[in-house]
Protein backbone atom coordinates (compact mmCIF):
# COMPACT_ATOMS: atom_id res chain seq x y z
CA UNK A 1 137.72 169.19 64.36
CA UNK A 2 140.19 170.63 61.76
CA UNK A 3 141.05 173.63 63.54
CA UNK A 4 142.03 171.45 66.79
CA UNK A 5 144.31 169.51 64.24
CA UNK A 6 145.49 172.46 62.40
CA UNK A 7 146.35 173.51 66.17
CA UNK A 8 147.81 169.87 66.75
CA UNK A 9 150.10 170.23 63.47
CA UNK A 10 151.19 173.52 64.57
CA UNK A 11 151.53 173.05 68.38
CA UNK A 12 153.90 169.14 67.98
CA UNK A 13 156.90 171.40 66.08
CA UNK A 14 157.18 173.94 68.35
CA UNK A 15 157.11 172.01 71.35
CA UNK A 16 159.99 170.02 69.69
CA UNK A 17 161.73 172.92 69.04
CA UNK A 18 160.92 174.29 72.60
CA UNK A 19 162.38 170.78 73.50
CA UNK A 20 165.71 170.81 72.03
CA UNK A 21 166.60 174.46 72.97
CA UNK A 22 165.61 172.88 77.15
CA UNK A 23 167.89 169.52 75.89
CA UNK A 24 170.90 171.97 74.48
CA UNK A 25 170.86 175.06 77.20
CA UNK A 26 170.99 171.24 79.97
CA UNK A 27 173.89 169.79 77.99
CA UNK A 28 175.33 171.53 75.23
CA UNK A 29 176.69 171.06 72.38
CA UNK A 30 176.18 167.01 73.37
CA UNK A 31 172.49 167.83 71.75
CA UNK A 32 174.15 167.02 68.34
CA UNK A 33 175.60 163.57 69.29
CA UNK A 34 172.18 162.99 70.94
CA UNK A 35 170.46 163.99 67.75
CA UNK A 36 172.90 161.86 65.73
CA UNK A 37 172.00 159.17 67.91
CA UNK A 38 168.10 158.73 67.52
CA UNK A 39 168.49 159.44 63.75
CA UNK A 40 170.87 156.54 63.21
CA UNK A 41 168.24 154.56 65.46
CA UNK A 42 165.51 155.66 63.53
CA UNK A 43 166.94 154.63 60.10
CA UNK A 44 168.49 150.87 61.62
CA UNK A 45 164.62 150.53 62.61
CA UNK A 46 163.36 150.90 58.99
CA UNK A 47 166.05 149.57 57.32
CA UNK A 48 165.46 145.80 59.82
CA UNK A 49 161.71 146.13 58.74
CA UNK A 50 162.29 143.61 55.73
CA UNK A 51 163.33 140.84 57.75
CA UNK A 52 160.87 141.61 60.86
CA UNK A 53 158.33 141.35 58.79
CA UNK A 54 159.01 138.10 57.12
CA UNK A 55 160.24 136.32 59.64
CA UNK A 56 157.05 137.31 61.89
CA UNK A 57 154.69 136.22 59.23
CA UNK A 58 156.76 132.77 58.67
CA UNK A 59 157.16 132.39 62.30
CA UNK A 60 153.20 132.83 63.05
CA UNK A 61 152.53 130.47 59.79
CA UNK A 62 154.61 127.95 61.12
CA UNK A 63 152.88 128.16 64.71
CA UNK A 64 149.26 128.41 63.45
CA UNK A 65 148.74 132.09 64.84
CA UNK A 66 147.32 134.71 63.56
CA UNK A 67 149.82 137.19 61.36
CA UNK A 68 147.77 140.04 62.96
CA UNK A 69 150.43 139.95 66.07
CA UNK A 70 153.15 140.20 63.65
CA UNK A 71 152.36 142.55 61.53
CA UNK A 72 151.08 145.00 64.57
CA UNK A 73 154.58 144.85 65.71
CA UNK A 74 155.90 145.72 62.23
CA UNK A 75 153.84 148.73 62.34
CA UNK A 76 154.93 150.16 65.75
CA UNK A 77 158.36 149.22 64.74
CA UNK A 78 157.63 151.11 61.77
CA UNK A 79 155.99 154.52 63.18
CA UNK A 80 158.54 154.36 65.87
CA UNK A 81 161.43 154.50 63.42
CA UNK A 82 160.01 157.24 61.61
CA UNK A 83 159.47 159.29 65.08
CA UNK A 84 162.70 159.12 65.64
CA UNK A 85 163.77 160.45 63.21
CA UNK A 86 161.88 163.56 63.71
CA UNK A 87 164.14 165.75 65.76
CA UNK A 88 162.81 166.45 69.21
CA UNK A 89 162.43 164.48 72.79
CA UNK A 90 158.53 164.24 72.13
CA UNK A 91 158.29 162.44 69.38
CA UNK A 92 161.45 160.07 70.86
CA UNK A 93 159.45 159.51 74.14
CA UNK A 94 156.50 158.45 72.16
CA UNK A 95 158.86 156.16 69.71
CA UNK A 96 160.36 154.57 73.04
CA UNK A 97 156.47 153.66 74.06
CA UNK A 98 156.06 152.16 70.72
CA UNK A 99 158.95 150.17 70.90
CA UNK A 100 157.88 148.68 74.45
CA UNK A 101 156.66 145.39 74.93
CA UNK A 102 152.46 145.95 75.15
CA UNK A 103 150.11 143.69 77.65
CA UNK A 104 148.40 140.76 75.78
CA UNK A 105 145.38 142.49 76.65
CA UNK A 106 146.41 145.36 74.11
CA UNK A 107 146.97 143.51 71.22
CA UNK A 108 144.11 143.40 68.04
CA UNK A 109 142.17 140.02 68.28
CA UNK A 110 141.27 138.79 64.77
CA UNK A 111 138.55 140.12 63.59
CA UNK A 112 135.03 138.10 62.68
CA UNK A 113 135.94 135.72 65.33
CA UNK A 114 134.09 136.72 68.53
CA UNK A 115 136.11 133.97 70.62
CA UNK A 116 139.44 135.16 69.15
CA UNK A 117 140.29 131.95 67.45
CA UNK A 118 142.29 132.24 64.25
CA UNK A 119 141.43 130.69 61.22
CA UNK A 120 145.34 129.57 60.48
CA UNK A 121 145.34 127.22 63.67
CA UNK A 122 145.63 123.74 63.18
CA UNK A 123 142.99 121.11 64.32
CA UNK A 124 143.01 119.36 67.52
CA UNK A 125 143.30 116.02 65.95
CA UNK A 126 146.41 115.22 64.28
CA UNK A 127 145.30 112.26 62.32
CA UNK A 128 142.76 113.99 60.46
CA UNK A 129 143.89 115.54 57.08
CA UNK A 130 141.85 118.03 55.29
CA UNK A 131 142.39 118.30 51.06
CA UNK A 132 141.34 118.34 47.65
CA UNK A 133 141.22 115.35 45.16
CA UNK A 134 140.70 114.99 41.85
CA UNK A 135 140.12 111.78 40.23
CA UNK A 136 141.76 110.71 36.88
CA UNK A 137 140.67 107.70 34.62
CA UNK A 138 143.96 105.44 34.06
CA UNK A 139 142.24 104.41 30.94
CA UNK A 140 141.52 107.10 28.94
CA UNK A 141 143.35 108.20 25.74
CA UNK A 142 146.16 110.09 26.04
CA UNK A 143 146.99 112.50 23.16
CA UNK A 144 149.76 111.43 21.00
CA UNK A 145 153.49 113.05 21.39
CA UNK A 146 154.54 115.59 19.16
């Protein structure tokens, strides 16, 4: 297992190198604007990660979902930002899957819920209200003011 990964970790850099000598001997010296390119994608991807996140997580609060959805798409945002900027078309190709919109059927269910419902959804009936109370004696002492 570590030798096919040490082969992995050697193998991914010189394909990406064996990709951008194919991408500069098709178009030239345009290579450079294309690198410039997916780096200044790559770095507007991380840098809009703050606000993705917390407006996923507020906007699956607010809707009773589970923040699993939201934060799975903060992640492949967030791997996909950081493959581009990794020079090379491999790692751009695989950043462009990331960034694709995935089947429902793909998504993480939450987990320790075998029918997939989420603990943050609201109950079916609305005039039901579920809380805390604590009951305090109007008649007691109160301490004197200071």
């Amino acid at each position: 297992m570590l030798r096919v990964l040490l082969l992995l970790l050697l193998l991914i850099p010189v394909a990406e190198l064996a990709s951008l000598f194919w991408l500069a001997h098709q178009i030239g010296a345009w290579t450079w604007l294309y690198l410039l390119c997916t780096t200044l994608i790559g770095i507007g991807l991380l840098k809009s990660l703050r606000l993705t996140v917390m407006l996923g997580m507020l906007q699956s609060a607010q809707s009773g979902a589970s923040p699993i959805g939201a934060l799975f798409y903060t992640a492949r945002q967030a791997i996909a930002g950081m493959l581009f900027l990794i020079p090379g078309l491999f790692t751009d190709v695989l950043a462009i899957l990331l960034l694709l919109p995935w089947p429902a059927s793909w998504m993480p269910k939450p987990m320790g819920f075998p029918d997939a419902s989420s603990p943050f959804s609201t109950q079916e009936d609305p005039h039901v209200m579920d809380g805390e109370f604590q009951r305090v004696d109007e008649n007691r002492e109160r301490l004197p003011p200071r």
